[in-house]
N, C-alpha and C. Protein backbone atom coordinates (compact mmCIF):
# COMPACT_ATOMS: atom_id res chain seq x y z
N UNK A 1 158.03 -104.57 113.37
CA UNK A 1 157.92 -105.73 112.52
C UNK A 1 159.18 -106.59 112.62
N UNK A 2 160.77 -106.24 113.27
CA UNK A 2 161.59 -106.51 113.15
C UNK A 2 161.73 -107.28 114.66
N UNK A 3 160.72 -106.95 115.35
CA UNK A 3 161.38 -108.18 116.20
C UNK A 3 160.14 -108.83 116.38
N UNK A 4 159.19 -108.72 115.50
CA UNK A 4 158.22 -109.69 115.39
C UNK A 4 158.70 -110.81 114.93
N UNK A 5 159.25 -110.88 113.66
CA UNK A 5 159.84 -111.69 112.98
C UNK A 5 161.25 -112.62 113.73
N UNK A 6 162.30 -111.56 114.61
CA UNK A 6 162.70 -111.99 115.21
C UNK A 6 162.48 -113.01 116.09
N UNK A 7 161.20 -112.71 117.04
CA UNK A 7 160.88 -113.54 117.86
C UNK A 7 160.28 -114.76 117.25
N UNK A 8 159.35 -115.28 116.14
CA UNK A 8 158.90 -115.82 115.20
C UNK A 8 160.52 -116.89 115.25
N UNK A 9 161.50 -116.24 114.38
CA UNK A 9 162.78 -117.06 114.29
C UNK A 9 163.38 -117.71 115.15
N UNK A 10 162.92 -117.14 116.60
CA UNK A 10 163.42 -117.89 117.81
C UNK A 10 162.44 -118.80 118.48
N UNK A 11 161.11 -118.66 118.24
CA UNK A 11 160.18 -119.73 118.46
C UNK A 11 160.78 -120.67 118.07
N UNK A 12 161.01 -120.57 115.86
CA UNK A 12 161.48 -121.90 115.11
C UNK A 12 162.93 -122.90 115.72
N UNK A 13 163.80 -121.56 116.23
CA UNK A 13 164.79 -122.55 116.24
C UNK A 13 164.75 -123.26 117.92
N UNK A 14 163.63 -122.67 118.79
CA UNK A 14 163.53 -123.58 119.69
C UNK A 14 163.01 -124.84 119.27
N UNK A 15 161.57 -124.96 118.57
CA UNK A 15 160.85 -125.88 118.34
C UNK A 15 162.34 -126.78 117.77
N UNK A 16 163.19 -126.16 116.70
CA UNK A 16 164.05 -127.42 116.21
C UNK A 16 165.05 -128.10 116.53
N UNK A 17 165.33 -127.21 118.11
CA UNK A 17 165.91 -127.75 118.95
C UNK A 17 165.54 -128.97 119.58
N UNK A 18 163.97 -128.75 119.96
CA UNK A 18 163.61 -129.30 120.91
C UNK A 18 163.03 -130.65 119.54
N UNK A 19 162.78 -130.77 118.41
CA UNK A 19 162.54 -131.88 117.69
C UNK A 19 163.91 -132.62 117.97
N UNK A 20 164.79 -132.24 117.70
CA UNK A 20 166.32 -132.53 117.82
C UNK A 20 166.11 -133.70 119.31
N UNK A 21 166.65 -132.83 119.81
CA UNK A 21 166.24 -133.69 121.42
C UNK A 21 165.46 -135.20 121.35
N UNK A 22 164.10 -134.47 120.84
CA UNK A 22 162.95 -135.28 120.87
C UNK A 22 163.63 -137.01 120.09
N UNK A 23 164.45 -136.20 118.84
CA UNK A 23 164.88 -137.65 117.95
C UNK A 23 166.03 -138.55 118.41
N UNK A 24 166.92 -137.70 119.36
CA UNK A 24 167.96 -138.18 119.98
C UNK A 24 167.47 -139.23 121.00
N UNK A 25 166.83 -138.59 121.67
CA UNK A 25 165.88 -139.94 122.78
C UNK A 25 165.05 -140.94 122.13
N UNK A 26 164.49 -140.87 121.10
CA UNK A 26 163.73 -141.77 120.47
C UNK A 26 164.75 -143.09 119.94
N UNK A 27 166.17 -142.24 119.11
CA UNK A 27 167.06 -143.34 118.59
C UNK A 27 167.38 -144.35 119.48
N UNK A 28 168.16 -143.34 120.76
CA UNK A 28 168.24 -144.78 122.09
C UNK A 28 167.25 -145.23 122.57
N UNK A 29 166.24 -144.63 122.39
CA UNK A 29 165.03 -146.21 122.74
C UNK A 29 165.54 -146.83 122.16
N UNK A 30 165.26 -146.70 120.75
CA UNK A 30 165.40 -147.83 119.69
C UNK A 30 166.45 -148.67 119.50
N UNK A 31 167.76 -148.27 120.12
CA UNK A 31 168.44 -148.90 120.33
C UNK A 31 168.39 -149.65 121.46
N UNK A 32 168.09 -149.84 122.43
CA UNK A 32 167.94 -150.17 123.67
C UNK A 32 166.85 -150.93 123.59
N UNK A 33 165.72 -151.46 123.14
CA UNK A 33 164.79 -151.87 122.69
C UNK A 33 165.09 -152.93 121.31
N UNK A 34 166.28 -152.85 121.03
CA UNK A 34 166.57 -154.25 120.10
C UNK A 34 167.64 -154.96 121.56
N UNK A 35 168.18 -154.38 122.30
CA UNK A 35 168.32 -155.45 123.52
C UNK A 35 167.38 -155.65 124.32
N UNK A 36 166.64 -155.23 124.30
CA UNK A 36 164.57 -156.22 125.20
C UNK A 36 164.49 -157.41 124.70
N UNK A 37 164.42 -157.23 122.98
CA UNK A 37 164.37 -158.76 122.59
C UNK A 37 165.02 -159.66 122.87
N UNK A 38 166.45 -159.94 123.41
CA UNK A 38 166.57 -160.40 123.94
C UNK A 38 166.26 -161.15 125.48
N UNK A 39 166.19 -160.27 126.09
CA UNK A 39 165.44 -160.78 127.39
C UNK A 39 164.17 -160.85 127.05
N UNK A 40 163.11 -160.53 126.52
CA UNK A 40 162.16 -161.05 126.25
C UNK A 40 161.92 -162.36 125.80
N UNK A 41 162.74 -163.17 124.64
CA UNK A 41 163.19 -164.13 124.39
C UNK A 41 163.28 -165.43 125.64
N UNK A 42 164.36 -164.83 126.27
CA UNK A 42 164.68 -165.63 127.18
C UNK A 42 163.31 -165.76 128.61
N UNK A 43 162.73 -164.67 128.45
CA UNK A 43 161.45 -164.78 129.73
C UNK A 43 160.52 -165.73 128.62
N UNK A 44 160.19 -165.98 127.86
CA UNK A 44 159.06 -166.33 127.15
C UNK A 44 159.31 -167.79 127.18
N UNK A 45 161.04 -168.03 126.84
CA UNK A 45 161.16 -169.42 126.80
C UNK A 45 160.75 -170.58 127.85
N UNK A 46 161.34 -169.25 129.03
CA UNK A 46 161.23 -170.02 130.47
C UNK A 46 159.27 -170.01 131.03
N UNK A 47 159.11 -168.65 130.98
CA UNK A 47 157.45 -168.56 131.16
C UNK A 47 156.99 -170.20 130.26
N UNK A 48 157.15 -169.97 129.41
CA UNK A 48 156.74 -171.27 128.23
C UNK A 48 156.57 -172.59 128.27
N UNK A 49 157.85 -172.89 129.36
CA UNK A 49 158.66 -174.48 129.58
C UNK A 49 157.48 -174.72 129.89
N UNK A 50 156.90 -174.97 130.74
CA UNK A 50 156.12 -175.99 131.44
C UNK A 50 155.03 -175.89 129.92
N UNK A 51 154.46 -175.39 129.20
CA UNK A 51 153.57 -175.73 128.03
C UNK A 51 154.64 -176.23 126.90
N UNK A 52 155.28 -176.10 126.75
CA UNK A 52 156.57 -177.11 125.86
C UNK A 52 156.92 -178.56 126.65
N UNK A 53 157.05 -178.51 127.64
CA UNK A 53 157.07 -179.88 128.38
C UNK A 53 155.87 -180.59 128.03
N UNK A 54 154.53 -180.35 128.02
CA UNK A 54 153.61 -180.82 127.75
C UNK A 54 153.92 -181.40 125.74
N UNK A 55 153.69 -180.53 125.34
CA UNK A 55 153.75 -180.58 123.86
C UNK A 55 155.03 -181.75 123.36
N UNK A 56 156.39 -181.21 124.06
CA UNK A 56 157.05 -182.45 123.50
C UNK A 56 157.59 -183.43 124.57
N UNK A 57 156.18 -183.90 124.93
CA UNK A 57 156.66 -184.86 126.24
C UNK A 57 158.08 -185.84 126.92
N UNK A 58 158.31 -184.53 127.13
CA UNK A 58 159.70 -184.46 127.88
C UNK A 58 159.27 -184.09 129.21
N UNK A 59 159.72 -185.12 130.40
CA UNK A 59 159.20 -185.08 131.62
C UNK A 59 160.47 -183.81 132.08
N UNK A 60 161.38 -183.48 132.25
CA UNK A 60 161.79 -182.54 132.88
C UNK A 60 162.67 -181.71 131.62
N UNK A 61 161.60 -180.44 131.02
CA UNK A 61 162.11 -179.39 130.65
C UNK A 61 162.79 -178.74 130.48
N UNK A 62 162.73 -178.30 132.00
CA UNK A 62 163.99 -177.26 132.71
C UNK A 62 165.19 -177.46 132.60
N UNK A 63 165.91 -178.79 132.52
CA UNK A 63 166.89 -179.08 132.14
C UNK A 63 167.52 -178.94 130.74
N UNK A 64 166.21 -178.61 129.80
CA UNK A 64 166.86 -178.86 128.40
C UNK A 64 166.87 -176.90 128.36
N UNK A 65 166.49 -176.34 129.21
CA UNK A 65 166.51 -174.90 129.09
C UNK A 65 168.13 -174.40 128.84
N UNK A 66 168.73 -174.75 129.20
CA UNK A 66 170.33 -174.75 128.89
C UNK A 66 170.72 -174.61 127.67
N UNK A 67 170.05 -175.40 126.91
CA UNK A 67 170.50 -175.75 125.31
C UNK A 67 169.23 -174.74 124.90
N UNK A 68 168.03 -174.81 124.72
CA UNK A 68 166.94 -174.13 124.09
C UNK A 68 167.03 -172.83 124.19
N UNK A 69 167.64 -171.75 125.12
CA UNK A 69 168.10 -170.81 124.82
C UNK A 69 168.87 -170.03 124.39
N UNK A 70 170.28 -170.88 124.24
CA UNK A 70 171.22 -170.58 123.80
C UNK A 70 171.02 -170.73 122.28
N UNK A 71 170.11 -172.21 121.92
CA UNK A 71 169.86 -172.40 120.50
C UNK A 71 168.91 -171.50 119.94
N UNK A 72 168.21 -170.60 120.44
CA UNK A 72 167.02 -169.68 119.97
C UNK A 72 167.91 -168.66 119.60
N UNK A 73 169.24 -167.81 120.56
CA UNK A 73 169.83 -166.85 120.45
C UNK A 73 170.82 -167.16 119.26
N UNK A 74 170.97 -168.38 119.13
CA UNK A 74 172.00 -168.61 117.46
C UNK A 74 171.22 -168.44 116.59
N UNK A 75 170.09 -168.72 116.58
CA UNK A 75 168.78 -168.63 115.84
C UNK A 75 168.55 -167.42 115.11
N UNK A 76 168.80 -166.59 116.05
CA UNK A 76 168.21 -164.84 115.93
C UNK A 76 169.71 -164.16 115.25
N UNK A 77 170.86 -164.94 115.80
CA UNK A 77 172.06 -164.29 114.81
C UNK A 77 172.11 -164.70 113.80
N UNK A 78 171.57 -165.90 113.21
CA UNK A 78 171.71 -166.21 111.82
C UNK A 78 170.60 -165.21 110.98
N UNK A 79 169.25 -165.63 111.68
CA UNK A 79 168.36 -164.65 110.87
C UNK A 79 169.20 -163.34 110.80
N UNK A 80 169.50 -162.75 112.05
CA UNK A 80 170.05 -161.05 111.79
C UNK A 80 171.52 -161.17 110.38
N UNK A 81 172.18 -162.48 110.75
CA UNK A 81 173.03 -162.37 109.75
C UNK A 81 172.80 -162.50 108.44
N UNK A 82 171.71 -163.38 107.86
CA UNK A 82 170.80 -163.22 106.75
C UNK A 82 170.61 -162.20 106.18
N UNK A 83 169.61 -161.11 106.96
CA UNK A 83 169.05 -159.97 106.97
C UNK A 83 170.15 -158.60 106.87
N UNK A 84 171.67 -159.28 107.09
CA UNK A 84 172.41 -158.23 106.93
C UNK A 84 173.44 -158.48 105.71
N UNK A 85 174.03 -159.68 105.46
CA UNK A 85 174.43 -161.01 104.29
C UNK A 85 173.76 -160.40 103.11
N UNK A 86 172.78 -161.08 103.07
CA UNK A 86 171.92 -161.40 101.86
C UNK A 86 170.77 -160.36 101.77
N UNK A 87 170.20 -159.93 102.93
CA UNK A 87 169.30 -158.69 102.41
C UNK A 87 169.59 -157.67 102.18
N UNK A 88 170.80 -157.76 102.83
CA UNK A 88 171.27 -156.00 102.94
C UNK A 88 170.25 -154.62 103.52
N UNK A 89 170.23 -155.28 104.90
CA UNK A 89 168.60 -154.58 105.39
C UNK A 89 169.56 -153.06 105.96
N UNK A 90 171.06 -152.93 106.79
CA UNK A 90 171.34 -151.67 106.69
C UNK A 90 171.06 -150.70 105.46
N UNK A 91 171.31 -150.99 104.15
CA UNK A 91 171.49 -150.75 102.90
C UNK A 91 170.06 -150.71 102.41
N UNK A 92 169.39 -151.15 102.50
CA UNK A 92 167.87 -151.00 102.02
C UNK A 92 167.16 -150.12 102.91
N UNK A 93 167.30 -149.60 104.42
CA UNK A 93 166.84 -148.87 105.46
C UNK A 93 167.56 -147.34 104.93
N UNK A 94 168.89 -147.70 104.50
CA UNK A 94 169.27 -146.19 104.26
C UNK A 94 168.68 -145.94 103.29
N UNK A 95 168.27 -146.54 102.00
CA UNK A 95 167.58 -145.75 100.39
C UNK A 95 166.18 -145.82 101.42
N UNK A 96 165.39 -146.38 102.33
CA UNK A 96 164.44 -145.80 102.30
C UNK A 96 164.22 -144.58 102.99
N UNK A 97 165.24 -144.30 103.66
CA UNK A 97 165.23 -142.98 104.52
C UNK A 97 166.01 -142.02 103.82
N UNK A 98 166.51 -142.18 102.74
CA UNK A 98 167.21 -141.41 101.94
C UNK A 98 165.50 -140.76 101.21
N UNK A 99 164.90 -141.47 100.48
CA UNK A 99 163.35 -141.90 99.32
C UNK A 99 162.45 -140.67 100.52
N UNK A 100 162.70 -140.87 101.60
CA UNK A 100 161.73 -139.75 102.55
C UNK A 100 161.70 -138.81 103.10
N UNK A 101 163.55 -138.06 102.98
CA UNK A 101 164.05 -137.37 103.62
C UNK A 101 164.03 -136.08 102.51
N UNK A 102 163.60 -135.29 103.07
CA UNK A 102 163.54 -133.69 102.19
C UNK A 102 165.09 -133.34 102.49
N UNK A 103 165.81 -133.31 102.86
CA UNK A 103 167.21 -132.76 102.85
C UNK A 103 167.84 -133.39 101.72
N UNK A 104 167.44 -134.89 101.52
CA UNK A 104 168.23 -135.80 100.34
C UNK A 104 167.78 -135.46 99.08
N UNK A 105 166.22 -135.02 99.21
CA UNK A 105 165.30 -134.68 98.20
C UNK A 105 166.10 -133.53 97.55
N UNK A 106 166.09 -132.24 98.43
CA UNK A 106 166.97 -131.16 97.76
C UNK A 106 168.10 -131.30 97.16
N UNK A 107 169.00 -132.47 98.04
CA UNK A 107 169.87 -132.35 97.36
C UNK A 107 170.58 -133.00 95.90
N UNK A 108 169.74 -134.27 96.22
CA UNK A 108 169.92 -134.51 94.63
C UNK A 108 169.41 -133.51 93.50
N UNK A 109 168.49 -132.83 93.99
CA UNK A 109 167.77 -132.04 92.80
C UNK A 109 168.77 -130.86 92.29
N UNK A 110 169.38 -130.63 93.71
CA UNK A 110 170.48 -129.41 93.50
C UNK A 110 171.35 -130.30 92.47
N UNK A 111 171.96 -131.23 92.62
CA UNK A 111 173.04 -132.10 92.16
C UNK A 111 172.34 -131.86 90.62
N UNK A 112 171.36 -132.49 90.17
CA UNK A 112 170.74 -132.82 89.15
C UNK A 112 170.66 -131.41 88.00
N UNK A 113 170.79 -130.34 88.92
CA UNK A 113 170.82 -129.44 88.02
C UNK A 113 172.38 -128.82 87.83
N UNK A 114 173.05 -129.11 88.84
CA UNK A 114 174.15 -128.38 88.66
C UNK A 114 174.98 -129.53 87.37
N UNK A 115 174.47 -130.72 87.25
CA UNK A 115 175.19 -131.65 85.94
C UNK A 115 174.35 -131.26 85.38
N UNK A 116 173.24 -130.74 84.59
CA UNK A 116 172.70 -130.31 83.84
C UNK A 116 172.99 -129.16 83.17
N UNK A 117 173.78 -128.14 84.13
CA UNK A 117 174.29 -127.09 83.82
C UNK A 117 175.65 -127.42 83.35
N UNK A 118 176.45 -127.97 84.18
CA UNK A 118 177.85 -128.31 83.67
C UNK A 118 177.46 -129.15 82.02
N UNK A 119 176.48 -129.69 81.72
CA UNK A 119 176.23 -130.48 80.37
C UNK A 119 176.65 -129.40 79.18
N UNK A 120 175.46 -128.17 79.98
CA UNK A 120 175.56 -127.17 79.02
C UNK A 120 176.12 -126.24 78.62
N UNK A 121 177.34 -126.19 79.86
CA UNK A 121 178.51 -125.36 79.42
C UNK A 121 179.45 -126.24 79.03
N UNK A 122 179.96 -127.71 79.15
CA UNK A 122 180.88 -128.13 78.13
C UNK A 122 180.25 -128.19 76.81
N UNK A 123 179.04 -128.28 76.29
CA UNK A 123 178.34 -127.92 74.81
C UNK A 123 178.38 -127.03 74.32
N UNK A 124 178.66 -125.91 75.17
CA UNK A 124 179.10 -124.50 74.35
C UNK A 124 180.31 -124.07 74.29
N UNK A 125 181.38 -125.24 75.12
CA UNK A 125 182.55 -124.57 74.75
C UNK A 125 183.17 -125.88 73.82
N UNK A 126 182.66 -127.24 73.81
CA UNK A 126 182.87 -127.93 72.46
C UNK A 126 182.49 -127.17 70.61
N UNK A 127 181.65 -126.29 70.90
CA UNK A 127 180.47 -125.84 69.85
C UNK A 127 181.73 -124.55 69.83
N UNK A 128 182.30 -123.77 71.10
CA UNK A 128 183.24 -122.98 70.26
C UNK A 128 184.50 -123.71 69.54
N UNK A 129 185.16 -124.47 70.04
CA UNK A 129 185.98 -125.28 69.66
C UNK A 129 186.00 -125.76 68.21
């Protein structure tokens, strides 16, 4: 039974190895994937020109591509600076991953009782007092 269990324990801590891993590669996508938008940006603008040339009849486009991309990318730092300014979107991303995370869960609860306890031992030593 003892190295049933054993082996059981070494399944788990592979599997949480290998989640581990799994989240480490996922983050640098995700990081690496807020620089796409950028070049995506910039392919869309250019793919685009010739249907923006039409729309704001401007006979040669391509030339204003100089300014229209550079002005889209100030564009995207103000919004991001907004969103970091005034929304406080780092700060609102952490309480929501804090709100979902069972490790945070425990531990406030641990917290919550251990001031609950400390409540009730300064009440009994005010009450001897």
């Amino acid at each position: 039974m003892n190295h049933q269990s054993s082996d059981h324990f070494n399944v788990r801590v592979r599997l949480a190895h290998w989640r581990e891993v799994f989240f480490a590669q996922k983050y640098r996508f995700d990081l690496g994937q807020s620089f796409l938008v950028i070049l995506n940006f910039t392919l869309l603008i250019i793919t685009a020109s010739d249907k923006l040339q039409i729309f704001f009849g401007i006979p040669r486009l391509r030339s204003l591509l100089i300014v229209i991309v550079p002005l889209g990318f100030v564009g995207v730092w103000f919004f991001g600076y907004f969103m970091d300014r005034i929304v406080r979107a780092a700060q609102m991303a952490e309480r929501q991953s804090i709100k979902r995370s069972e490790v945070w869960t425990n531990h406030i609860e641990q917290m919550d009782r251990l001031e609950n306890e400390l409540k009730a031992v300064r009440a009994l030593l005010e009450q001897k007092q």
